[in-house]
N, C-alpha and C. Protein backbone atom coordinates (compact mmCIF):
# COMPACT_ATOMS: atom_id res chain seq x y z
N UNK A 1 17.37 -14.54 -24.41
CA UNK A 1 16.28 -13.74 -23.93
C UNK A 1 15.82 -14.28 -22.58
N UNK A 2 15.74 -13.06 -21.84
CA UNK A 2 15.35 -14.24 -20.24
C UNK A 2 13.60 -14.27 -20.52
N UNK A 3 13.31 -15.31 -19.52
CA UNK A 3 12.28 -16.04 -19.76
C UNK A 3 10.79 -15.07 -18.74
N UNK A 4 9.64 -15.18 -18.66
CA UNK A 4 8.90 -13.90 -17.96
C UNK A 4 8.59 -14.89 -16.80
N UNK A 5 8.39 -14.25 -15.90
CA UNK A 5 8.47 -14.99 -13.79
C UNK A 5 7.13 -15.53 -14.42
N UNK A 6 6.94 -16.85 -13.79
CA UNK A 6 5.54 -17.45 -13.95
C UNK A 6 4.59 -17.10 -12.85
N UNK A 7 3.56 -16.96 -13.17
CA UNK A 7 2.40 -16.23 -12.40
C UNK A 7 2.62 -17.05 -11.25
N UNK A 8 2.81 -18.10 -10.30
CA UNK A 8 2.72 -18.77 -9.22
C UNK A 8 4.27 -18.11 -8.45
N UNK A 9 4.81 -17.10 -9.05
CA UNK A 9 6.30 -16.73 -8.83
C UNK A 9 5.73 -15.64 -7.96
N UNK A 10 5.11 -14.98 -8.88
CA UNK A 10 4.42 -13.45 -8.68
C UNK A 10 4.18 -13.52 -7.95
N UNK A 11 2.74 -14.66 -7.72
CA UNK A 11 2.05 -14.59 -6.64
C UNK A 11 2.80 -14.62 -5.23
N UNK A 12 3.75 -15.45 -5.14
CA UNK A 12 4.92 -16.11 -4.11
C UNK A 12 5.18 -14.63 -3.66
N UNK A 13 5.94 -14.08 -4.58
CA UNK A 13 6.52 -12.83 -3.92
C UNK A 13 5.20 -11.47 -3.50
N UNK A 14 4.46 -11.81 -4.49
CA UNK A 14 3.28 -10.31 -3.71
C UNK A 14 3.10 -11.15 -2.28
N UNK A 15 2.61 -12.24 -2.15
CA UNK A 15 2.50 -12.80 -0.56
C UNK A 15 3.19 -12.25 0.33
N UNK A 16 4.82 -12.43 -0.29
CA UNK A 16 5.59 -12.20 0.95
C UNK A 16 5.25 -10.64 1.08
N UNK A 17 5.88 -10.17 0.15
CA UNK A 17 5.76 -8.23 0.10
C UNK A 17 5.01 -7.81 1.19
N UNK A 18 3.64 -8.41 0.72
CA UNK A 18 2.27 -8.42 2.26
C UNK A 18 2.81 -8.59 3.45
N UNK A 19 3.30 -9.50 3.38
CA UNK A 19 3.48 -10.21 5.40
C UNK A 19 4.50 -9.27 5.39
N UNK A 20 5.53 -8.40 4.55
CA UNK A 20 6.79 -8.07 5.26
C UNK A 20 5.41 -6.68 5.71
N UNK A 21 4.74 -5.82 4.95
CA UNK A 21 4.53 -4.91 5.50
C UNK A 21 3.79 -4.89 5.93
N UNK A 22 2.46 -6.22 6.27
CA UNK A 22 2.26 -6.31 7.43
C UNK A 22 3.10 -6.30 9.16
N UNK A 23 4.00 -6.83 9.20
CA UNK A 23 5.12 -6.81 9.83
C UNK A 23 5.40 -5.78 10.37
N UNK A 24 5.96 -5.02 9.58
CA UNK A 24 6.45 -3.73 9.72
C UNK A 24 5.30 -2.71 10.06
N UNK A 25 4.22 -2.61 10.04
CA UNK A 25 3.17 -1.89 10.34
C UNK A 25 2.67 -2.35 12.16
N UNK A 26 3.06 -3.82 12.05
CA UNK A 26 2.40 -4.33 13.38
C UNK A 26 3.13 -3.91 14.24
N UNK A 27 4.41 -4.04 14.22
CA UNK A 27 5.76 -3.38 14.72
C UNK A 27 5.65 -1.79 15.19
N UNK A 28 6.03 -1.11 14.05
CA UNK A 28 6.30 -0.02 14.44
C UNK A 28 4.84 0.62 15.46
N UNK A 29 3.65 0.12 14.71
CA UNK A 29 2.46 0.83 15.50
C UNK A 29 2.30 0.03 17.09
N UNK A 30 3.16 -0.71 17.16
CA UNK A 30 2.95 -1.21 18.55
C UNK A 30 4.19 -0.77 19.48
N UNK A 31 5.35 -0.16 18.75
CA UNK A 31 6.50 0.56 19.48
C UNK A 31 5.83 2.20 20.08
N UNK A 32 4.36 2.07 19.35
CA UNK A 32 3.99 3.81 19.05
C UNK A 32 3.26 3.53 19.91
N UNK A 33 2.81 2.42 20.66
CA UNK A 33 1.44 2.37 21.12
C UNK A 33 0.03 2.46 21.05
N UNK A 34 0.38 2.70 19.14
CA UNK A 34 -0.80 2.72 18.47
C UNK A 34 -1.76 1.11 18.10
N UNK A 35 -1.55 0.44 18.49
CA UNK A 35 -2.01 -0.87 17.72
C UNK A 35 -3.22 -1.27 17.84
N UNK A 36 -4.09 -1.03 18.48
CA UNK A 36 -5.34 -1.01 18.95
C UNK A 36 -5.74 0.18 18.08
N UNK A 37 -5.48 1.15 17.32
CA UNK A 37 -5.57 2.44 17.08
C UNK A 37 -6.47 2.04 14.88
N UNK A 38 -7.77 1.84 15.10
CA UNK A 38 -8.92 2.08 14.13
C UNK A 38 -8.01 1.89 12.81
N UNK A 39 -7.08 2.80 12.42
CA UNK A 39 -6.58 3.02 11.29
C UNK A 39 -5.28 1.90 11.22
N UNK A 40 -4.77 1.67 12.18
CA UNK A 40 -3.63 0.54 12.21
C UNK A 40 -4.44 -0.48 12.02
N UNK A 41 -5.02 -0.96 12.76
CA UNK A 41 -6.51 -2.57 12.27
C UNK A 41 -6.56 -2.44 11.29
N UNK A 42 -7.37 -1.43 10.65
CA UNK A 42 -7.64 -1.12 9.52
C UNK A 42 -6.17 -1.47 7.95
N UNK A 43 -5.34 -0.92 8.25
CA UNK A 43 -4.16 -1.66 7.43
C UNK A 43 -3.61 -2.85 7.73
N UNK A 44 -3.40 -3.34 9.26
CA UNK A 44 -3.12 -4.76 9.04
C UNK A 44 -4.22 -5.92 8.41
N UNK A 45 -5.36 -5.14 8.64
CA UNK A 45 -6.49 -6.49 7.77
C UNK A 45 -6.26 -6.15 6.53
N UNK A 46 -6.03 -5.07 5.60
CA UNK A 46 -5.83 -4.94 4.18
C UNK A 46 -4.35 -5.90 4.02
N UNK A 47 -3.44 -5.67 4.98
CA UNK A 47 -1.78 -6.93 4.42
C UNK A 47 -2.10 -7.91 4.56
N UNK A 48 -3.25 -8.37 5.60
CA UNK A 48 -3.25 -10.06 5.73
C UNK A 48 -4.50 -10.59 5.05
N UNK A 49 -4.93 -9.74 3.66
CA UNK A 49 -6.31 -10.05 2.83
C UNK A 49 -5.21 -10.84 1.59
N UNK A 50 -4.02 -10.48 1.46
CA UNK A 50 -3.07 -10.58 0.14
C UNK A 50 -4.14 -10.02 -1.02
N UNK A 51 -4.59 -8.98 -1.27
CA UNK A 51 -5.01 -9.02 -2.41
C UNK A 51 -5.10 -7.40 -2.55
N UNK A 52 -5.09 -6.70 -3.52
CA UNK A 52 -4.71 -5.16 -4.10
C UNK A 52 -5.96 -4.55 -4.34
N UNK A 53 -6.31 -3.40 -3.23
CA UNK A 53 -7.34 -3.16 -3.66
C UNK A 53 -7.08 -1.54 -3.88
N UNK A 54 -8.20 -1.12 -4.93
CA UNK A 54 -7.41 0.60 -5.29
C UNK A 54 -8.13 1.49 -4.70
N UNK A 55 -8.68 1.19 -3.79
CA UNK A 55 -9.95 2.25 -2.48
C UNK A 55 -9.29 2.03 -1.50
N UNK A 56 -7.92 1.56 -1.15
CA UNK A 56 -7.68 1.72 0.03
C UNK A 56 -7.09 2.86 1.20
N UNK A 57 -5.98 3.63 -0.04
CA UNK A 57 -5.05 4.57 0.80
C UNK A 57 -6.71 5.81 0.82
N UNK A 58 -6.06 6.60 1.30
CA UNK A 58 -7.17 7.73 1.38
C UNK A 58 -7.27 8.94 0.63
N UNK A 59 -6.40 9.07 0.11
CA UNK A 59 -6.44 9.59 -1.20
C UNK A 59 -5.52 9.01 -2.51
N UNK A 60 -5.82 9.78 -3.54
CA UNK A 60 -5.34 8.80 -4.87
C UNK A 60 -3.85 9.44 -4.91
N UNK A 61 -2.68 8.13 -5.56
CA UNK A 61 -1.52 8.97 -6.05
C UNK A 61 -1.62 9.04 -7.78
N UNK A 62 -0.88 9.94 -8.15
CA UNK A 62 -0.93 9.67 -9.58
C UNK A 62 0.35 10.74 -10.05
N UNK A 63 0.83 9.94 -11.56
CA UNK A 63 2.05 10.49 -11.58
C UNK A 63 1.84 11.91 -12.27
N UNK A 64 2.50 12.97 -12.08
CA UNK A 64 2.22 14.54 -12.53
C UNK A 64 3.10 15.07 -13.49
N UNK A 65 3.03 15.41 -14.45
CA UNK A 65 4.37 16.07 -15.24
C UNK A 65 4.58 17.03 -15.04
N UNK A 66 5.61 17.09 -14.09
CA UNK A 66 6.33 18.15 -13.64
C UNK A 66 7.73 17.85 -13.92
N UNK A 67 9.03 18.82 -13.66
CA UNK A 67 10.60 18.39 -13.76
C UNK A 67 10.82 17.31 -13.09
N UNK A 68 10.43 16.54 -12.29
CA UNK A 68 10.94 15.77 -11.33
C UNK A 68 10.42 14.37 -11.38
N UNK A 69 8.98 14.60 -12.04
CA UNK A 69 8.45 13.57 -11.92
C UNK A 69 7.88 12.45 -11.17
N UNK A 70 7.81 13.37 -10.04
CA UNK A 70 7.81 12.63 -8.52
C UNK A 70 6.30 12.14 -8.64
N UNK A 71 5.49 11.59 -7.80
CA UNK A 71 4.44 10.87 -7.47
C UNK A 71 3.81 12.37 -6.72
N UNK A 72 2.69 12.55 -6.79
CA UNK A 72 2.32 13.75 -5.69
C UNK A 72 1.25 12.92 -5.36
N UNK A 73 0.56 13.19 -4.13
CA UNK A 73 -0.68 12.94 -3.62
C UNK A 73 -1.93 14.20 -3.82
N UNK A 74 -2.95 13.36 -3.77
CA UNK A 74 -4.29 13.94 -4.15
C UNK A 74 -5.50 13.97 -3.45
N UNK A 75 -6.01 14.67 -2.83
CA UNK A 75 -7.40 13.95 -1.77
C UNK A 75 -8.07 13.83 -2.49
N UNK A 76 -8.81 12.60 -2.17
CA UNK A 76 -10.14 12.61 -3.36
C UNK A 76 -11.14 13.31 -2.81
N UNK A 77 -11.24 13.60 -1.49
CA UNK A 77 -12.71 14.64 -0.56
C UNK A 77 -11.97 16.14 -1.14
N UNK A 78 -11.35 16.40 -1.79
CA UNK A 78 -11.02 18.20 -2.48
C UNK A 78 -11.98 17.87 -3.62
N UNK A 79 -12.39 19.42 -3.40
CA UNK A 79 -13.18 20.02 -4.87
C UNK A 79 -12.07 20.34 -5.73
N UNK A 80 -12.85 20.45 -7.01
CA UNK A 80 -12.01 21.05 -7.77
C UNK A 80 -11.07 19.86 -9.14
N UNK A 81 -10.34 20.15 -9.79
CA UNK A 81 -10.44 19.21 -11.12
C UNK A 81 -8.73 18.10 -11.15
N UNK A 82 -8.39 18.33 -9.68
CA UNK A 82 -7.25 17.28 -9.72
C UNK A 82 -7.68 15.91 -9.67
């Protein structure tokens, strides 16, 4: 039976996960010329906090039963009962 990743494992790898997409955010929004740009700040201080917060994206995802099963997105500023 394999053995379960020890929490100091986890942690190791959510760290990195962070810095890669911090990375990749600092990057591409600075190839865009966006980097100075409110909403880019705004996500590189959420990758370099390391920690998961569920108010961040701007609207909620959640999974839908449909054929496909895909992830759909949701605004949370819509009326109405989604």
């Amino acid at each position: 039976m394999k053995s379960a990743t020890p929490k100091s494992e986890t942690n190791r790898r959510g760290q990195e996960l962070m810095g890669q997409a911090y990375q990749v955010i600092g990057a591409i929004a600075s190839e865009a010329g966006l980097f100075e740009h409110p909403d880019v700040q705004r996500a590189l201080d959420y990758f370099s906090e390391n920690r998961y917060r569920e108010d961040f994206l701007p609207f909620s995802l959640r999974l839908v039963n449909n054929v496909s099963g895909k992830l759909e997105t949701f605004n949370k500023n819509t009326s109405g009962d989604s």
